[in-house]
Every structure is written in structure tokens, then in C-alpha cells.
N, C-alpha and C. Protein backbone atom coordinates (compact mmCIF):
# COMPACT_ATOMS: atom_id res chain seq x y z
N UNK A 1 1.24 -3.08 -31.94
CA UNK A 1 1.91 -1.81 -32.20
C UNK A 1 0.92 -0.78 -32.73
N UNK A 2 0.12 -1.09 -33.74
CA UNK A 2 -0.77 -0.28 -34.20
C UNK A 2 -1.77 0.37 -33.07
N UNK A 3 -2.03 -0.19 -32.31
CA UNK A 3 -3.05 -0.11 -31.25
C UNK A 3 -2.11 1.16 -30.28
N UNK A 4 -1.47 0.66 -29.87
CA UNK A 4 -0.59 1.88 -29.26
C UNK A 4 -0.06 3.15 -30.21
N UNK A 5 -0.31 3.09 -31.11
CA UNK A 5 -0.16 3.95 -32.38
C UNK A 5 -1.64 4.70 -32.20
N UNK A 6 -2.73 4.20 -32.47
CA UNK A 6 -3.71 4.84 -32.38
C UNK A 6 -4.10 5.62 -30.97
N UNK A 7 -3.69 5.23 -29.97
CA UNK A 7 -4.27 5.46 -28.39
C UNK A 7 -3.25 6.61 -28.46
N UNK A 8 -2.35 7.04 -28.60
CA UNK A 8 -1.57 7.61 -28.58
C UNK A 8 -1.98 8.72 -29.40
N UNK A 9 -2.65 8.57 -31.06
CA UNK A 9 -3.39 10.00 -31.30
C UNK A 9 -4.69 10.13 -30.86
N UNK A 10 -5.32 9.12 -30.44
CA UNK A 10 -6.15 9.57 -29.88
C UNK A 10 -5.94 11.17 -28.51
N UNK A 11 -4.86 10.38 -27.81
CA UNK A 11 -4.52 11.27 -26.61
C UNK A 11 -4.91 12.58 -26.70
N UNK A 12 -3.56 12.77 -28.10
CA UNK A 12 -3.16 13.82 -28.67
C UNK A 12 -4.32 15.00 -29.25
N UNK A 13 -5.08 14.04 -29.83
CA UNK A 13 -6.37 14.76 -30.71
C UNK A 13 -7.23 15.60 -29.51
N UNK A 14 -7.61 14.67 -28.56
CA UNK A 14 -8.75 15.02 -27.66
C UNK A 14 -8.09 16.08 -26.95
N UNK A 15 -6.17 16.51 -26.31
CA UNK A 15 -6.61 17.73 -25.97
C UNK A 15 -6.34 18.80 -26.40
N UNK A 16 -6.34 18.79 -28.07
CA UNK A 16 -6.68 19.63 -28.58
C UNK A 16 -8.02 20.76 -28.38
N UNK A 17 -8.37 22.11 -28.65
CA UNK A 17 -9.45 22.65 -28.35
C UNK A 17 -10.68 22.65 -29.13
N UNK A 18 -10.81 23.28 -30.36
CA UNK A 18 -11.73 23.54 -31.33
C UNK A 18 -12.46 22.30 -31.78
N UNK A 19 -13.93 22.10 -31.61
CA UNK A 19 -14.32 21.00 -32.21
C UNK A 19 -14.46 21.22 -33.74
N UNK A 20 -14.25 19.79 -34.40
CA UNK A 20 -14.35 19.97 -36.01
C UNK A 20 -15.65 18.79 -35.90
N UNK A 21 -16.19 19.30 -36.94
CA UNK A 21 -17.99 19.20 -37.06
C UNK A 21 -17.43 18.60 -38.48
N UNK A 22 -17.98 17.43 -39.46
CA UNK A 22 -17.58 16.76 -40.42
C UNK A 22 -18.91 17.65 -41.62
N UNK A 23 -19.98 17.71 -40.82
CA UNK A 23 -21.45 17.67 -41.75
C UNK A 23 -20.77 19.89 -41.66
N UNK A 24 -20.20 20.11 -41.00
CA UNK A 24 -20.11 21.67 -41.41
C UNK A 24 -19.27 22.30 -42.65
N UNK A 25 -19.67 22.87 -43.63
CA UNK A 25 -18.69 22.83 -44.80
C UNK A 25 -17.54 23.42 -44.61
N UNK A 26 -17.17 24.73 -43.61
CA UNK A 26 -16.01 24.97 -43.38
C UNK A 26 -14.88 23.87 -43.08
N UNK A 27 -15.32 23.10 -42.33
CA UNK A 27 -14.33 21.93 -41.91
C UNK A 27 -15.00 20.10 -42.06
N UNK A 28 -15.45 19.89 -43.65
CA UNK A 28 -15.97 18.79 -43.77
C UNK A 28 -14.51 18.78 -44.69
N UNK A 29 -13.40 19.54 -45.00
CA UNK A 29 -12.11 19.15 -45.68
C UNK A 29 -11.17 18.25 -45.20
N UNK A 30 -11.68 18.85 -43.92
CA UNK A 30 -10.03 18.85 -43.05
C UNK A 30 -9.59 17.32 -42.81
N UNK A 31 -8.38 16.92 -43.26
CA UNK A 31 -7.94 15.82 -43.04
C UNK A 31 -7.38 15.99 -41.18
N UNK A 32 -6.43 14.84 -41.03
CA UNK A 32 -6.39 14.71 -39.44
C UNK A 32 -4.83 15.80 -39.51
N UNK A 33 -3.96 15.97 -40.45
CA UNK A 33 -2.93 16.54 -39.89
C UNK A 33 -3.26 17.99 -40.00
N UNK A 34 -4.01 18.69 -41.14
CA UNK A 34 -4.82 19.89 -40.49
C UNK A 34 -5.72 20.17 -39.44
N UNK A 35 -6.10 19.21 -38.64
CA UNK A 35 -7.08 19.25 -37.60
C UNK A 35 -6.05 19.43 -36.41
N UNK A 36 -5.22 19.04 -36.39
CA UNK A 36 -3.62 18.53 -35.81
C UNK A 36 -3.19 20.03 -35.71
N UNK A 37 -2.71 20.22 -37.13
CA UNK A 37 -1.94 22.06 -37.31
C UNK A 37 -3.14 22.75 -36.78
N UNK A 38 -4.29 22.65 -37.33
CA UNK A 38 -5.33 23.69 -36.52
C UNK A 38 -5.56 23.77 -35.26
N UNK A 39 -5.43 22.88 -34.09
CA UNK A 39 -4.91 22.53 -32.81
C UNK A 39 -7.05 22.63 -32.86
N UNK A 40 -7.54 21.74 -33.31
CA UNK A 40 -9.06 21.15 -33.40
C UNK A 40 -9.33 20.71 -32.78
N UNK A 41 -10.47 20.07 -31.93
CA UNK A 41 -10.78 18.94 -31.70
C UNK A 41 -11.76 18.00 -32.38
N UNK A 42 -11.54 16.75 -32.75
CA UNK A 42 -12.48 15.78 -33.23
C UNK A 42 -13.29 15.03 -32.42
N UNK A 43 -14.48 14.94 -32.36
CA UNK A 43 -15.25 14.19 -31.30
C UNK A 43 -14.86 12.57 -31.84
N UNK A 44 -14.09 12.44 -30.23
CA UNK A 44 -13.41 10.71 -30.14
C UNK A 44 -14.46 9.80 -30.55
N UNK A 45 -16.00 10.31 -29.88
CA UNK A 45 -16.52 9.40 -29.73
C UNK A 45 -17.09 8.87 -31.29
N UNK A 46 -17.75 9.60 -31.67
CA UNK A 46 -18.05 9.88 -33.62
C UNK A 46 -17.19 8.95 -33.88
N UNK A 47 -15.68 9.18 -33.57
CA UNK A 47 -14.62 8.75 -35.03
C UNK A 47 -14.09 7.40 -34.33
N UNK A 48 -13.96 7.19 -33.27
CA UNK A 48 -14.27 5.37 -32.86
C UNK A 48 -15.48 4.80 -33.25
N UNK A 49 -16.71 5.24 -32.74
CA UNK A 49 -18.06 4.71 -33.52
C UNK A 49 -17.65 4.24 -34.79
N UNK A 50 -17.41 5.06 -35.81
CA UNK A 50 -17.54 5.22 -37.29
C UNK A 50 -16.29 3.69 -37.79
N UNK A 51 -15.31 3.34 -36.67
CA UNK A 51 -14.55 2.75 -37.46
C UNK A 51 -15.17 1.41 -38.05
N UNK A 52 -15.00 1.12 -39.13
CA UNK A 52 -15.86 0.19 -39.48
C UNK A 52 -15.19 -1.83 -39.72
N UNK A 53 -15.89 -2.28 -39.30
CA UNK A 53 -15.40 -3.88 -39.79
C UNK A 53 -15.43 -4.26 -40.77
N UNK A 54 -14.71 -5.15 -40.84
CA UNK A 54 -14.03 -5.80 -42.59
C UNK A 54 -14.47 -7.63 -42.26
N UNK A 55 -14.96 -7.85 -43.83
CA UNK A 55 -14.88 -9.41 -43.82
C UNK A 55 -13.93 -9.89 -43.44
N UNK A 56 -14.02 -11.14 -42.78
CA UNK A 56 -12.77 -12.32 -42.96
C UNK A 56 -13.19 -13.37 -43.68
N UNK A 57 -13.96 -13.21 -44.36
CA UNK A 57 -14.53 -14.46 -45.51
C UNK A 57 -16.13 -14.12 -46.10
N UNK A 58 -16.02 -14.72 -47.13
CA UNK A 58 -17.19 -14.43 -47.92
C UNK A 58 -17.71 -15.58 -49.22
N UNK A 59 -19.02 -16.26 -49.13
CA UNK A 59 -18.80 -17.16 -50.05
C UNK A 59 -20.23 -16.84 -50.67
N UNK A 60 -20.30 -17.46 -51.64
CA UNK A 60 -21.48 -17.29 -52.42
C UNK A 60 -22.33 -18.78 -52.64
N UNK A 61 -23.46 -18.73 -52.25
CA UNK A 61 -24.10 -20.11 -51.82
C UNK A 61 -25.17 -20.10 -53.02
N UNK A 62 -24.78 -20.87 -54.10
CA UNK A 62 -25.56 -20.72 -55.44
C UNK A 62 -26.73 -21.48 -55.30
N UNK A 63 -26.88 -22.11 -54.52
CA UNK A 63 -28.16 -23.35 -54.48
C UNK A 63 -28.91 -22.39 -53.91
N UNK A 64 -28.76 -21.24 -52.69
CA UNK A 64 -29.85 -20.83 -52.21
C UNK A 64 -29.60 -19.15 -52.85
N UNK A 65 -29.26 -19.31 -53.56
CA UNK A 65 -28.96 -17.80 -54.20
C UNK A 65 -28.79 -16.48 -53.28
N UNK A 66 -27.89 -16.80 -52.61
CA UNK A 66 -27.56 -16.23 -51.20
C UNK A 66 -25.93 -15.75 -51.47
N UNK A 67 -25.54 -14.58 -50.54
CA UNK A 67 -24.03 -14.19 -50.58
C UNK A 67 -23.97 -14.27 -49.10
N UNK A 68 -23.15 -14.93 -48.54
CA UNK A 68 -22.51 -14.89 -47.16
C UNK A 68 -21.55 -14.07 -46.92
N UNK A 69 -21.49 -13.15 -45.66
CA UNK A 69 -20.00 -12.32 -45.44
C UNK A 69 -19.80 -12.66 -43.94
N UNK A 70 -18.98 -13.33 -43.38
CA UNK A 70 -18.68 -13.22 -41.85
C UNK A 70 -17.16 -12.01 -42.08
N UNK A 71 -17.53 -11.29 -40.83
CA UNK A 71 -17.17 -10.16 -40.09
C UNK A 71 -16.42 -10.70 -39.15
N UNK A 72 -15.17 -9.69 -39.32
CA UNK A 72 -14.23 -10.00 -37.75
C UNK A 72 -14.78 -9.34 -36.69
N UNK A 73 -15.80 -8.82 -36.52
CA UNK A 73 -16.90 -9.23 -35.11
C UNK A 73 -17.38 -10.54 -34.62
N UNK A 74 -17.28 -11.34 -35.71
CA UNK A 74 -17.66 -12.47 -35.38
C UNK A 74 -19.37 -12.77 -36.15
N UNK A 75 -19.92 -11.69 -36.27
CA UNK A 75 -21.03 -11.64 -36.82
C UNK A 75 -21.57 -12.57 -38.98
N UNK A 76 -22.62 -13.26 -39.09
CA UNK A 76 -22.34 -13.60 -40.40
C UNK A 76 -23.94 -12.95 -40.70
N UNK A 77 -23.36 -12.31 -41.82
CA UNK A 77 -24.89 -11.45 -42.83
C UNK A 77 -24.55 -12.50 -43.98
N UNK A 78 -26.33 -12.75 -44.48
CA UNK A 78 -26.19 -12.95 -45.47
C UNK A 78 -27.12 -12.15 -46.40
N UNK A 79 -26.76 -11.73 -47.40
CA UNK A 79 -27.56 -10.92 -48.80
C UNK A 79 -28.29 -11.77 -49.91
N UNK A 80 -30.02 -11.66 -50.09
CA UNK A 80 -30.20 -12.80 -51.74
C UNK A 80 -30.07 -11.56 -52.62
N UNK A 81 -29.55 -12.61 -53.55
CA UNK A 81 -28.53 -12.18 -54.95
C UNK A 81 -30.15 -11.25 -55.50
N UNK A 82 -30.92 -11.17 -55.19
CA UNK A 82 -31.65 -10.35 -56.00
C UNK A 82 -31.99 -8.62 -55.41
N UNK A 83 -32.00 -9.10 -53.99
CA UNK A 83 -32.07 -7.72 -53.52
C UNK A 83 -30.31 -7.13 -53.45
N UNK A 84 -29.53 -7.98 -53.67
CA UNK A 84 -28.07 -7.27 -53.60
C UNK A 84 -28.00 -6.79 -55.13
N UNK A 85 -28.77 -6.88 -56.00
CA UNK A 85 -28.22 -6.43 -57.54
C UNK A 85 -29.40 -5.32 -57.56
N UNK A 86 -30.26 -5.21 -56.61
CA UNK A 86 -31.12 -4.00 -56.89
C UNK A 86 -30.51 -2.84 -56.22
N UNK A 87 -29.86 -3.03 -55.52
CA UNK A 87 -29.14 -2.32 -54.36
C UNK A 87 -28.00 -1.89 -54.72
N UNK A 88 -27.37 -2.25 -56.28
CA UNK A 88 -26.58 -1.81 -57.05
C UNK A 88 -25.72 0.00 -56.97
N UNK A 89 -24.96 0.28 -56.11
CA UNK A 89 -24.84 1.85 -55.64
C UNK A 89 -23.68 2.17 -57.34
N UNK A 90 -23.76 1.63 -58.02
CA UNK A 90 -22.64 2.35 -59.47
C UNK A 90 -24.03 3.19 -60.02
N UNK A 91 -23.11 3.93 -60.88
CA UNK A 91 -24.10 5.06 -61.39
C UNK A 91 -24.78 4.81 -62.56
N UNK A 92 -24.49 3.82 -63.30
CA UNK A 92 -26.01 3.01 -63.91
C UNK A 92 -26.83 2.38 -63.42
N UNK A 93 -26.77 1.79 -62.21
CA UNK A 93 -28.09 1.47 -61.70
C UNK A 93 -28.88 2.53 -60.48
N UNK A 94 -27.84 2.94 -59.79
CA UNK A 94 -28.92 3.93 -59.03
C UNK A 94 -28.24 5.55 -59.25
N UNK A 95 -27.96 5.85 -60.06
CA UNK A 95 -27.89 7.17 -61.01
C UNK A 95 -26.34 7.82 -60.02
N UNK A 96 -26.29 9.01 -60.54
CA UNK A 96 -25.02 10.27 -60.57
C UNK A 96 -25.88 11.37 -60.57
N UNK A 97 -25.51 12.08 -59.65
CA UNK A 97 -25.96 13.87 -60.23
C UNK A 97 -27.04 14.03 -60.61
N UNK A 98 -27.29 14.30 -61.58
CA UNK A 98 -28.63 14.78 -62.59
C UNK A 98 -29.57 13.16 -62.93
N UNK A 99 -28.59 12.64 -63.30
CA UNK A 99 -29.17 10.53 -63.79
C UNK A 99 -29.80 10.09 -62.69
N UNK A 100 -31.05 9.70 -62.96
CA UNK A 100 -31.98 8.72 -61.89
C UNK A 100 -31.28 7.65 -62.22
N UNK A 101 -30.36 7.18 -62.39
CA UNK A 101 -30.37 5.60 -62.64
C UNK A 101 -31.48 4.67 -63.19
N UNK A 102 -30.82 3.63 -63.66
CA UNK A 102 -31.78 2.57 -64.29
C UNK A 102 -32.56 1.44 -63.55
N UNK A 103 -32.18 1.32 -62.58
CA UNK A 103 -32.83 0.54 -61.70
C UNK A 103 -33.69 0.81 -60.22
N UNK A 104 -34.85 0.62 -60.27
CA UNK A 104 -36.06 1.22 -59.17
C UNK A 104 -36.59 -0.09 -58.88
N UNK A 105 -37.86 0.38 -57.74
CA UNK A 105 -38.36 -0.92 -57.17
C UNK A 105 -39.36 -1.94 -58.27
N UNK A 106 -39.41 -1.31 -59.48
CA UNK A 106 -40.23 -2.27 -60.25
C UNK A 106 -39.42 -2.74 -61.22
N UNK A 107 -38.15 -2.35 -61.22
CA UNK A 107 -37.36 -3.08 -62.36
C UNK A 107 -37.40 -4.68 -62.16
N UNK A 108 -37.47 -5.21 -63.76
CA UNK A 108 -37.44 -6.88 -63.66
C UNK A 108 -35.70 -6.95 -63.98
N UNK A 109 -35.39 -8.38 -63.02
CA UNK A 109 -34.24 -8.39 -63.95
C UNK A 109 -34.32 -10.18 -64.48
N UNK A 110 -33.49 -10.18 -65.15
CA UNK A 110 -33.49 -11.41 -65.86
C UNK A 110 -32.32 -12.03 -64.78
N UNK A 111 -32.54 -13.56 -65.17
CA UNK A 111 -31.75 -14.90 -64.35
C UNK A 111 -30.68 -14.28 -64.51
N UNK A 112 -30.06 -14.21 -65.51
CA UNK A 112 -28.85 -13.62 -65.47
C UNK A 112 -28.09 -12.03 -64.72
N UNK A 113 -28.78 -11.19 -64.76
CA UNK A 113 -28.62 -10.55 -64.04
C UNK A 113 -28.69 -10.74 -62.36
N UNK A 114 -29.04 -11.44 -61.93
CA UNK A 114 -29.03 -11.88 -60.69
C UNK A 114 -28.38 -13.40 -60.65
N UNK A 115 -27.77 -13.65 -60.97
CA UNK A 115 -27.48 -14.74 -61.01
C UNK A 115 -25.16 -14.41 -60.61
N UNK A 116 -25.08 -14.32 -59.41
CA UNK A 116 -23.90 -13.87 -58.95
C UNK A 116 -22.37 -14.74 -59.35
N UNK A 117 -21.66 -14.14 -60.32
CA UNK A 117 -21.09 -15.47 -60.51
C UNK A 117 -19.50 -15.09 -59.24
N UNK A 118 -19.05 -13.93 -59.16
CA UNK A 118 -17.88 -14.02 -58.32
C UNK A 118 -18.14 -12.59 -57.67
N UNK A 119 -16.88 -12.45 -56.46
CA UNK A 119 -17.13 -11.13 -55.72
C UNK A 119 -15.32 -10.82 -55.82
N UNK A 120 -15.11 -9.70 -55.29
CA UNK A 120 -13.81 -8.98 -55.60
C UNK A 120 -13.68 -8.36 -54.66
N UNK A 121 -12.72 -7.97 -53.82
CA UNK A 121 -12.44 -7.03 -52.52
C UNK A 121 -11.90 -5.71 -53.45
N UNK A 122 -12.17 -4.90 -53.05
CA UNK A 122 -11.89 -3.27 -53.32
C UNK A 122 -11.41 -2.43 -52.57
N UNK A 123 -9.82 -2.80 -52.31
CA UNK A 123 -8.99 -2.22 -51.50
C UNK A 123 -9.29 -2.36 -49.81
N UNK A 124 -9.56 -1.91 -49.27
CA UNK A 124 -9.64 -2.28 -47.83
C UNK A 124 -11.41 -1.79 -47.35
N UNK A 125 -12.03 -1.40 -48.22
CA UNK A 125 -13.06 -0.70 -48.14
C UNK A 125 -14.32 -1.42 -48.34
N UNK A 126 -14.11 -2.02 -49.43
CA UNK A 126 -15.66 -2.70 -50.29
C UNK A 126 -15.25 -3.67 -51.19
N UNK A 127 -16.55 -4.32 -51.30
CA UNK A 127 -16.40 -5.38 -52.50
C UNK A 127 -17.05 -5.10 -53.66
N UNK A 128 -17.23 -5.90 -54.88
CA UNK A 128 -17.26 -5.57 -56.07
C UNK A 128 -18.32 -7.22 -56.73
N UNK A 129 -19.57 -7.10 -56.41
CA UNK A 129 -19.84 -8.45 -57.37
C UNK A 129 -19.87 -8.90 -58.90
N UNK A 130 -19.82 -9.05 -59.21
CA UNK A 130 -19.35 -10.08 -60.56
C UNK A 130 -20.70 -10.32 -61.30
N UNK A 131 -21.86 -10.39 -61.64
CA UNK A 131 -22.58 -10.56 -62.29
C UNK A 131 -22.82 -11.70 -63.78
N UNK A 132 -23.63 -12.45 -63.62
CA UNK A 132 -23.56 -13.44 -65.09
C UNK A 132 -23.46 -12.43 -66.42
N UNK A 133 -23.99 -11.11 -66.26
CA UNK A 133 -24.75 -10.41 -66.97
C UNK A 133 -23.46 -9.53 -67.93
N UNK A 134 -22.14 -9.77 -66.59
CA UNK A 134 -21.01 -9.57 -66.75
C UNK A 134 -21.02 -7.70 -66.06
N UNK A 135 -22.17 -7.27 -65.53
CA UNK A 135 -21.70 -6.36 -64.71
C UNK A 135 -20.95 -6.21 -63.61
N UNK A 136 -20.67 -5.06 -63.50
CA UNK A 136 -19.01 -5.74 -62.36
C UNK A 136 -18.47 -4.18 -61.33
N UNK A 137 -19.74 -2.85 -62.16
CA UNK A 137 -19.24 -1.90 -61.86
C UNK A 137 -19.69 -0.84 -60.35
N UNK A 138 -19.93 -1.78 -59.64
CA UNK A 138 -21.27 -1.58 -58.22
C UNK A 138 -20.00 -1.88 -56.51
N UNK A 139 -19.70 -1.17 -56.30
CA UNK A 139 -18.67 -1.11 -54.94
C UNK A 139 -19.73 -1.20 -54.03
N UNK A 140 -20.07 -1.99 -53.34
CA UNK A 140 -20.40 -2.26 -52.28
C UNK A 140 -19.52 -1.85 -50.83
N UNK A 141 -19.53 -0.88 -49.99
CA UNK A 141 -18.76 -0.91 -49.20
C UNK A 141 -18.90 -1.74 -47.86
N UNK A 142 -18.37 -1.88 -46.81
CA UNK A 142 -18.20 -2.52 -45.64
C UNK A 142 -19.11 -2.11 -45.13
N UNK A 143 -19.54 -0.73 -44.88
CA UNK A 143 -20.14 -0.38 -43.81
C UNK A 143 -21.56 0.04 -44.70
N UNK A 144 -22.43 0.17 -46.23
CA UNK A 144 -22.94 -0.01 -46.52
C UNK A 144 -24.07 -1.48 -46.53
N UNK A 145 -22.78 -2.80 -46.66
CA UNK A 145 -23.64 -3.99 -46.46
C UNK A 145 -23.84 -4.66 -44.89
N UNK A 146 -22.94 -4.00 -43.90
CA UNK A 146 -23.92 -3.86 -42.40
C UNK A 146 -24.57 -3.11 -42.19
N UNK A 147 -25.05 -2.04 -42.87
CA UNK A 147 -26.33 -0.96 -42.90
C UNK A 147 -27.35 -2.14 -43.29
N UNK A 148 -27.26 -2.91 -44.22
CA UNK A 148 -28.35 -3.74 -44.84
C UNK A 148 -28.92 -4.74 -44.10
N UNK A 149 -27.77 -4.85 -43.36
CA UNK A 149 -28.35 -6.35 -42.74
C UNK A 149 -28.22 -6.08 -40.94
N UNK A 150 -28.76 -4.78 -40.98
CA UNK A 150 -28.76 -4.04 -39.69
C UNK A 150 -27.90 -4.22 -38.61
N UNK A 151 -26.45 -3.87 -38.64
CA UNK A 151 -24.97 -4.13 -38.10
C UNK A 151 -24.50 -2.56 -37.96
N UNK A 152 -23.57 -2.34 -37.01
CA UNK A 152 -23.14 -0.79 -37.19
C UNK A 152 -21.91 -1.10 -37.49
């Protein structure tokens, strides 16, 4: 049902006229039912590309200090727990705004800080690792950790 749900705005979208450009600030707002009322067009191809895959499982392999994620592509990445805690995207480790963040390519971290104890799903989007260190505040998204492990 969903699938015929989508093909169906797709239809709709494409023959619409006006293209909407995401990176242009006039129309980097516009959700889809203003693009809709604005009688827009969205490039199909961009916004199929962009849709992104979700785990169907994920385990954490402590002997080789490794995080596993298989993908409903079928595809399995795996991340070591040391380059996934440097890679930390919360705004104490790789900064906000004005904050460089605390963590760069020469930071040491201690066993504990790399040392992964659980992971957390974050709504339909990203996950959340768990840290010995008890940090916990780093969203990892879907389409961030197939950037990493070179996946689109």
C-alpha cells in the first residue's frame, strides 16, 4: 500500500512546473505540501536517490572491538569502536557554532572511552552508542554511517 502511496505522489509532484532547488535559500524551507500549493517541481531523481536505508540488525562484537550493522540492502558495514567514538557528530566532541569541539585527530582516548558497551535506535533515523565512559550523547545517522563505510 505504501508503495502505491508513494508512486502516486510521485506522479503528482513531477507534473508540477517550478523546480525547487533544496541548497537555494528561498526554497531550502519548503516542505512537500508547500511545494504541492506552490504547484513546484522537485527533482524525482535527487529525492529517490536521497532515500536512505535502515538497519535490520546490529551487534557489537567485543572480542574484535568492532560494531556490525546489516542493512535492508542486504549489505553488512562494520565500524572499530575507536574510529566510531572519534567520529563522535554531538557537540562536545566535534563542536556547535562557534565550539571546535573536543575531539581532533590527535586526541587520546582511554579504554574506556572506546570501549562500546550498548547502541540505541533514534527514531527511524540514527543510532545512539552507549559508551563505558557513559557517554551516550552522539546520533549517528543512517545515512552518515554508509557515508563511512562507503554505501549511498
Amino acid at each position: 500500500m505504501r508503495t502505491e502511496i508513494d508512486r502516486e505522489l510521485v506522479r503528482r509532484v513531477a507534473r508540477l512546473g517550478e523546480i525547487v532547488d533544496r541548497d537555494d535559500p528561498p526554497d531550502a524551507h519548503l516542505d512537500l505540501a508547500e511545494v504541492v500549493q506552490r504547484r513546484r517541481h522537485v527533482r524525482i531523481i535527487d529525492g529517490v536517490a536521497d532515500v536512505f536505508h535502515r538497519p535490520t540488525g546490529w551487534e557489537i562484537a567485543a572480542d574484535k572491538k568492532l560494531f556490525r550493522v546489516t542493512w535492508d540492502d542486504g549489505q553488512l558495514t562494520e565500524y572499530e569502536w575507536d574510529d566510531l567514538r572519534r567520529a563522535c557528530p554531538c557537540a562536545y566532541c566535534s563542536g556547535e557554532g562557534t565550539f571546535a569541539g573536543n575531539v581532533n585527530p590527535e586526541t587520546k582516548f582511554s579504554e574506556q572511552q572506546t570501549t562500546l558497551k550498548e547502541v540505541y535506535a533514534v527514531g527511524r533515523y540514527g543510532l545512539t552508542p552507549e559508551w563505558a565512559d557513559g557517554h551516550d550523547t552522539g546520533i549517528y545517522t543512517f545515512k552518515m554511517l554508509r557515508r563511512a563505510a562507503g554505501l549511498s
